[in-house]
Protein backbone atom coordinates (compact mmCIF):
# COMPACT_ATOMS: atom_id res chain seq x y z
CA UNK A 1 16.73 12.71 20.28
CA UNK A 2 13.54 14.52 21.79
CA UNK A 3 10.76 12.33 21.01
CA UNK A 4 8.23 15.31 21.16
CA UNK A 5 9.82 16.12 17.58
CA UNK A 6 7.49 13.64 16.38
CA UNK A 7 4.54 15.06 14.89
CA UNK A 8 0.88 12.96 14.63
CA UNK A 9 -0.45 12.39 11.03
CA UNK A 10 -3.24 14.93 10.38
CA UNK A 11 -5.51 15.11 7.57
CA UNK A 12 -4.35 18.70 6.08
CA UNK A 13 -3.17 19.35 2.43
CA UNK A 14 -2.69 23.11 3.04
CA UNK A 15 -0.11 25.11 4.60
CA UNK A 16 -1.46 27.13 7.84
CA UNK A 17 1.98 28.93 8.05
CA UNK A 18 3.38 31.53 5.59
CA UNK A 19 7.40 30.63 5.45
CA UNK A 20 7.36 26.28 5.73
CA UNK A 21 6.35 23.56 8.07
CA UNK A 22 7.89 20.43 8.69
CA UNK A 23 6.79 17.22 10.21
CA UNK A 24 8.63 14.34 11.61
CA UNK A 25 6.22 11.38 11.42
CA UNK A 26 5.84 7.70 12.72
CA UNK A 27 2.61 6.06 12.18
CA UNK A 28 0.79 2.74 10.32
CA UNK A 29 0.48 4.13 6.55
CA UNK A 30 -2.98 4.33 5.27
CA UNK A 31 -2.18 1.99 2.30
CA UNK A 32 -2.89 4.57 -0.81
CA UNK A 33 -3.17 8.29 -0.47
CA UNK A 34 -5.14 9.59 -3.34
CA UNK A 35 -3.41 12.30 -6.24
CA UNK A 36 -2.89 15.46 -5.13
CA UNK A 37 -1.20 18.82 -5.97
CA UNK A 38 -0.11 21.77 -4.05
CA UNK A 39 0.76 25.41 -4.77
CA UNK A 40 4.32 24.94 -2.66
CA UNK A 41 7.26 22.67 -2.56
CA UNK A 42 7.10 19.26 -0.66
CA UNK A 43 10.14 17.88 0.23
CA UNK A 44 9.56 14.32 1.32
CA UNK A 45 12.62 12.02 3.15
CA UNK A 46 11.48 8.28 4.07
CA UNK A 47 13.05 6.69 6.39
CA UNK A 48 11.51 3.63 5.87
CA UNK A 49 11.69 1.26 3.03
CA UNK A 50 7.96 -0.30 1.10
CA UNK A 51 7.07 2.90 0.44
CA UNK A 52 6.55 4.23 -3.04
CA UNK A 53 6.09 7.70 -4.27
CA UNK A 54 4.29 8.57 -7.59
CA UNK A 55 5.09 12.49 -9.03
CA UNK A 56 3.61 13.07 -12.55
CA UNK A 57 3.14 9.01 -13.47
CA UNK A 58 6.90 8.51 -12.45
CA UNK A 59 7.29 5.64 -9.69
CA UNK A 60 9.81 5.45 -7.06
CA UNK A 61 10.66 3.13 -5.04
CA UNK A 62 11.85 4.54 -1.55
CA UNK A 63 13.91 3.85 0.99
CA UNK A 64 16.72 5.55 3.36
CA UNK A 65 19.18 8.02 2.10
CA UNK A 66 16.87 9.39 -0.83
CA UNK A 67 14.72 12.75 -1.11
CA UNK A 68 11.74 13.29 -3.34
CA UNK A 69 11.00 17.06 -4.17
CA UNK A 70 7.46 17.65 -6.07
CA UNK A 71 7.08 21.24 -7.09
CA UNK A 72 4.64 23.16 -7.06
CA UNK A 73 1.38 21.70 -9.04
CA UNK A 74 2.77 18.63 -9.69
CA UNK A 75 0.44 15.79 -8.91
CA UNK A 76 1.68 13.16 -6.46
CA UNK A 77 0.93 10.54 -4.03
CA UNK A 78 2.56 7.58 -1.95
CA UNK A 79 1.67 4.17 -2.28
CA UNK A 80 2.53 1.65 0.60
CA UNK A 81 2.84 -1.82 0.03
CA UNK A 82 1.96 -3.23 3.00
CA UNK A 83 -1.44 -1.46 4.46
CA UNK A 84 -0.29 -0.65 8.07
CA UNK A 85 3.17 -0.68 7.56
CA UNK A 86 4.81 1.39 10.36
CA UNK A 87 6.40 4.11 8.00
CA UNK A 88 8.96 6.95 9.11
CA UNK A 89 9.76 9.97 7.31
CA UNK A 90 10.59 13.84 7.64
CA UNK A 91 8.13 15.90 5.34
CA UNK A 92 9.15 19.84 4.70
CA UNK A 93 6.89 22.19 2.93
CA UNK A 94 8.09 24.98 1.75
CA UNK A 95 5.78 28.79 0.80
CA UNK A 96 6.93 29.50 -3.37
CA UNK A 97 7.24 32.71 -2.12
CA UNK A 98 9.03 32.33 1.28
CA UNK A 99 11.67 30.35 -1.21
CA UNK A 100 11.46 33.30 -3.72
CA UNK A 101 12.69 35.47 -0.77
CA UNK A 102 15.69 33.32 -0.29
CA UNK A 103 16.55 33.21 -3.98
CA UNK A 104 19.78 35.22 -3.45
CA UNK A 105 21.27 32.50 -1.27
CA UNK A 106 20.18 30.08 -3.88
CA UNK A 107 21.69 30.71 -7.45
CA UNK A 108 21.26 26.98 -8.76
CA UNK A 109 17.64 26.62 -7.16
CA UNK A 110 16.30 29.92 -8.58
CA UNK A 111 16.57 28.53 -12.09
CA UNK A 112 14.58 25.26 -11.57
CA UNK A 113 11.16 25.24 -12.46
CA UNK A 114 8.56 22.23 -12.23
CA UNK A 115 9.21 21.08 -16.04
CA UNK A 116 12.83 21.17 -14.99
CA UNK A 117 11.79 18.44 -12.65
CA UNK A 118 9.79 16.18 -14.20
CA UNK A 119 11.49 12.61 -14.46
CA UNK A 120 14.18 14.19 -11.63
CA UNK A 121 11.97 14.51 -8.66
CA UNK A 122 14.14 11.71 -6.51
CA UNK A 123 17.05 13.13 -5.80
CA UNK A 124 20.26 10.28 -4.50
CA UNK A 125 22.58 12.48 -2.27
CA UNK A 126 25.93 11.41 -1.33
CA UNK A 127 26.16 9.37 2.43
CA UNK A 128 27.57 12.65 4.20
CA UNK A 129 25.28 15.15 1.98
CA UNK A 130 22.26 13.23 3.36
CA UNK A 131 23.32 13.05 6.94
CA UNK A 132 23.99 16.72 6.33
CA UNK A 133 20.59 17.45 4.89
CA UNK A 134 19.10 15.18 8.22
CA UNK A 135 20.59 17.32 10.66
CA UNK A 136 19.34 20.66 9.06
CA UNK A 137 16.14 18.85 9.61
CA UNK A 138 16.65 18.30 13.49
CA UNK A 139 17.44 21.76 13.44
CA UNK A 140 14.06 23.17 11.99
CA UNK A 141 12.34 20.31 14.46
CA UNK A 142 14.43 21.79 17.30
CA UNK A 143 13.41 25.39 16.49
CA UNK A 144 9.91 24.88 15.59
CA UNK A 145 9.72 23.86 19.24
CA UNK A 146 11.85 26.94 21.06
CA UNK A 147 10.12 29.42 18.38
CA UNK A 148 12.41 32.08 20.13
CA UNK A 149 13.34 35.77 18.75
CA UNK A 150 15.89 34.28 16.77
CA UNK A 151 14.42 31.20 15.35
CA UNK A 152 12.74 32.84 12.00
CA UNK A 153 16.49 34.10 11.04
CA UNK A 154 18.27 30.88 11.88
CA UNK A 155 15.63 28.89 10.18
CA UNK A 156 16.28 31.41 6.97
CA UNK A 157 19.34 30.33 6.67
CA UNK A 158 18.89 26.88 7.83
CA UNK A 159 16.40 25.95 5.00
CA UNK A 160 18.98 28.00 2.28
CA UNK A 161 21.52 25.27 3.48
CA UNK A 162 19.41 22.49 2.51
CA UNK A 163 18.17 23.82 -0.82
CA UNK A 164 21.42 24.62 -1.88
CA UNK A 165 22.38 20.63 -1.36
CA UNK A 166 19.46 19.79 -3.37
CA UNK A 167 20.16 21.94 -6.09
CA UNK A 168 24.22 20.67 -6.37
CA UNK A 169 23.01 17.07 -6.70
CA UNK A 170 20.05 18.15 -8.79
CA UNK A 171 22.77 20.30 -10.89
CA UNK A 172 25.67 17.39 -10.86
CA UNK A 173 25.36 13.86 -11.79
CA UNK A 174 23.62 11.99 -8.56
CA UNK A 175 26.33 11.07 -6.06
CA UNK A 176 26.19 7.16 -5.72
CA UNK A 177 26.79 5.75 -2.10
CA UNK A 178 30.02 3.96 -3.20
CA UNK A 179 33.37 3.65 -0.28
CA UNK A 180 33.52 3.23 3.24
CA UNK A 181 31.15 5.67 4.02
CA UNK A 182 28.36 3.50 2.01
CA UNK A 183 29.51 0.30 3.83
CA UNK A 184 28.98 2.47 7.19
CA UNK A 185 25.66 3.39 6.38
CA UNK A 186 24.74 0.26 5.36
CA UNK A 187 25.95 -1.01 8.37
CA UNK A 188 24.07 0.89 10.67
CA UNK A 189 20.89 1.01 8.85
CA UNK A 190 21.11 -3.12 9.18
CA UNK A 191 20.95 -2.89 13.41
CA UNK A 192 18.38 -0.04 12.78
CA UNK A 193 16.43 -2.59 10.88
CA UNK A 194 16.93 -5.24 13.83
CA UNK A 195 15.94 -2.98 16.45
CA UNK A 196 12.66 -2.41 14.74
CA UNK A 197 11.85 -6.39 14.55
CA UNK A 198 13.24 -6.77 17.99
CA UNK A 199 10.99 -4.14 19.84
CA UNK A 200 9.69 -7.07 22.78
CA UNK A 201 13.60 -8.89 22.83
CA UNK A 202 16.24 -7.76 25.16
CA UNK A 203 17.85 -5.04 23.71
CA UNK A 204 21.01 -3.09 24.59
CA UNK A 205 24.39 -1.54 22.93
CA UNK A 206 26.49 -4.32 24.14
CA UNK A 207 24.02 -6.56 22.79
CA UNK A 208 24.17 -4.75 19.35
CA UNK A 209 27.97 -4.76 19.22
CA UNK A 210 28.09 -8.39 19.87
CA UNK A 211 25.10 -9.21 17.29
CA UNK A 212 26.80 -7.26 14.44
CA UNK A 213 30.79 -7.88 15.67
CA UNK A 214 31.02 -4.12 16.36
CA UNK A 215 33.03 -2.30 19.25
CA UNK A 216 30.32 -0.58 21.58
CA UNK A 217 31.90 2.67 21.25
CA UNK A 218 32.22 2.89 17.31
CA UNK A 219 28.19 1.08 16.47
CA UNK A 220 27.35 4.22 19.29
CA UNK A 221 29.36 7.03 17.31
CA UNK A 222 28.29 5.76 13.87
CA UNK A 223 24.56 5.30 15.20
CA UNK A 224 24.69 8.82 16.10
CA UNK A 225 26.11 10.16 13.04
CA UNK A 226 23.91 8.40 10.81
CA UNK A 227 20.52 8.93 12.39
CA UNK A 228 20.89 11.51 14.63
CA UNK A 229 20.59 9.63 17.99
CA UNK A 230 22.18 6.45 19.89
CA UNK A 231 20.93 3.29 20.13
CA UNK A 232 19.97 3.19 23.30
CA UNK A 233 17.46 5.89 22.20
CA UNK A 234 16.81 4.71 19.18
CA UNK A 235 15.27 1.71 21.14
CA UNK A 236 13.39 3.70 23.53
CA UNK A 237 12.04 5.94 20.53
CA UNK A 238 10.79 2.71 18.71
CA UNK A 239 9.10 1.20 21.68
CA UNK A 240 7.29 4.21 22.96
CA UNK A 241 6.35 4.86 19.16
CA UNK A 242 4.91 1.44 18.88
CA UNK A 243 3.16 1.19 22.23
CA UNK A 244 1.56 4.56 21.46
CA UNK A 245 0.07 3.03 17.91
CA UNK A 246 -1.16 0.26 19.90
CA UNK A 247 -2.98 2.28 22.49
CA UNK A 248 -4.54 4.79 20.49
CA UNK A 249 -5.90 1.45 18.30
CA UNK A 250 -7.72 0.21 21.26
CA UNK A 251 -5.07 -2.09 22.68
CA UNK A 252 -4.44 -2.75 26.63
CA UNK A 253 -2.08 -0.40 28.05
CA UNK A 254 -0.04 -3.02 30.30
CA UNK A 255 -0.37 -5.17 26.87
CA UNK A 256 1.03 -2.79 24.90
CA UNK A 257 3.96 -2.16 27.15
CA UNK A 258 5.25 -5.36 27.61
CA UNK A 259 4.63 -5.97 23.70
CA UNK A 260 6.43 -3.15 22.98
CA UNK A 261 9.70 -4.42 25.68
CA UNK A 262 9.09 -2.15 28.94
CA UNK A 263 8.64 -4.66 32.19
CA UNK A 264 8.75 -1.61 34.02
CA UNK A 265 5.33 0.02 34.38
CA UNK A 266 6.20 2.84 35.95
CA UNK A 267 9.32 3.79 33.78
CA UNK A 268 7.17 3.19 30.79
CA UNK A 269 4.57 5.63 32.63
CA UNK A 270 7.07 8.34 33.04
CA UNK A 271 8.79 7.40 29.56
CA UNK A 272 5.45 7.90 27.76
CA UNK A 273 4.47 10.90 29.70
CA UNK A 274 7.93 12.71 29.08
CA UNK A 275 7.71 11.31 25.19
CA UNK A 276 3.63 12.34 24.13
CA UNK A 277 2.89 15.18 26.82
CA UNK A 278 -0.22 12.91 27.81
CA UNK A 279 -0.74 9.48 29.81
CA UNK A 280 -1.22 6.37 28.40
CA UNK A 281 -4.58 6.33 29.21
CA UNK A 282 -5.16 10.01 27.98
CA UNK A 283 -4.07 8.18 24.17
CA UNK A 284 -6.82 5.97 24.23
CA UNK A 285 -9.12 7.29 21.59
CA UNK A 286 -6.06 8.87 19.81
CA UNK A 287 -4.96 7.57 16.31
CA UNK A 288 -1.74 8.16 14.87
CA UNK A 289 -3.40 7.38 11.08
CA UNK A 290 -5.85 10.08 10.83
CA UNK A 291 -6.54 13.47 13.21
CA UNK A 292 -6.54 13.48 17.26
CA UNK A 293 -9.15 14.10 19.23
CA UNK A 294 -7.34 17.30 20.38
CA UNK A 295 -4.51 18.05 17.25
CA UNK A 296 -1.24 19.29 18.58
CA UNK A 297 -0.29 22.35 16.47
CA UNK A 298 0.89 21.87 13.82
């Protein structure tokens, strides 16, 4: 997975675009974000469990493999239990009118308004709906970045895709992550879980598949298919995420990468560099909680 996809938390509660914007974000939550509305859709999918999200007085309790969609006007907010709690979580907004546009792709969406919605806003997918819904969001990510001739059509029809699985499980009763495809993504999510406590340890596949009496080959495919990348980069993603929240708090640089598992300077150097765009020492100052010194766009 391209770590650039990763988007810095910025203090902005309007859209600057006129179709959507999405952000992939990994930072230490603020705590409590205070009520707000919008006047477009927000499409919110933690990755991350302690999180709570509050839409009209309605509380829910978050983790992976759930989506929260707050219409328009609808006043929400997250609540994190644990002030500084490293949260992850893709974030799509979406233009009422750049969804109006699509509305003959989308014959079950078209006919939900926001009182439709109230009590309803988490929506439960199915295991392979949500993986499904996770890789339209890689794709938006991955175009947002080429922004080629044919991105604004392919991200059309990529966006239809995923309101159209919102609106089945919004129409149908929730699918509940029952079968061998639930035990598989619990599974996973478990040495996804492990690699986040284990950030300094020795970490490697073989490793993994020994720890949770997995082949290699299968924890590598299922990895993949459940979160979009392998381990092996899921562990390099982590620690270059957590060294960078480190750095940009005012922490040592060698510090923070041998906290964070690199005994390598160098590959860490050209690891960070590759990940960020910028040094380590150019992220001094920076702050993944609130707006950088010089904002990437957004």
């Amino acid at each position: 997975m391209n770590l650039s996809y990763v988007s810095p938390f910025v203090v902005r509660q309007v859209m600057q675009q006129d179709d959507f914007e999405i952000f992939h974000r990994v930072d230490s939550a603020p705590g409590f974000i205070t009520p707000h509305t919008h006047d477009f859709y927000e499409i919110y999918f933690p990755r991350t469990e302690g999180v709570s999200y509050i839409v009209e007085g309605h509380r829910y309790r978050l983790g992976p493999g759930m989506v929260v969609l707050i219409a328009p006007g609808q006043t929400h907010y997250s609540d994190v239990a644990e002030t500084g709690l490293k949260v992850e979580r893709f974030v799509l907004w979406l233009n009422t009118s750049f969804v109006e546009s699509l509305v003959g792709l989308l014959p079950r969406f078209r006919n939900l308004q926001p009182e439709d919605l109230r009590g309803r806003n988490l929506i439960t997918p199915d295991v392979e709906t949500y993986e499904l819904m996770i890789g339209l969001l890689f794709s938006l990510l991955h175009e947002k970045q080429l922004n080629d001739l044919d991105s604004a059509s392919l991200n059309r029809l990529v966006v239809a895709q995923l309101l159209i699985h919102i609106s089945r499980v919004l129409s149908n009763a929730p699918g509940s992550m029952t079968g061998r495809a639930a035990q598989r993504y619990r599974d996973i999510m478990r040495v996804y879980e492990y690699i986040n406590g284990h950030l300094k340890d020795p970490l490697s596949v073989g490793g993994l598949a020994e720890t949770f009496f997995m082949d290699k080959n299968t924890l590598t495919r299922q990895f993949k298919h459940v979160t979009g990348m392998t381990p092996a980069e899921c562990i390099r993603r982590k620690r270059l995420d957590a060294a960078y929240t480190m750095i940009s708090h005012g922490a040592g640089i060698t510090e923070s990468a041998h906290e964070c598992g690199f005994s390598d300077y160098s590959a860490f150097y050209r690891a960070f560099k590759a990940a960020y765009g910028i040094s380590p020492s150019d992220c001094a100052g920076h702050d993944l909680t609130g707006v950088q010194l010089q904002p990437r766009e957004e």
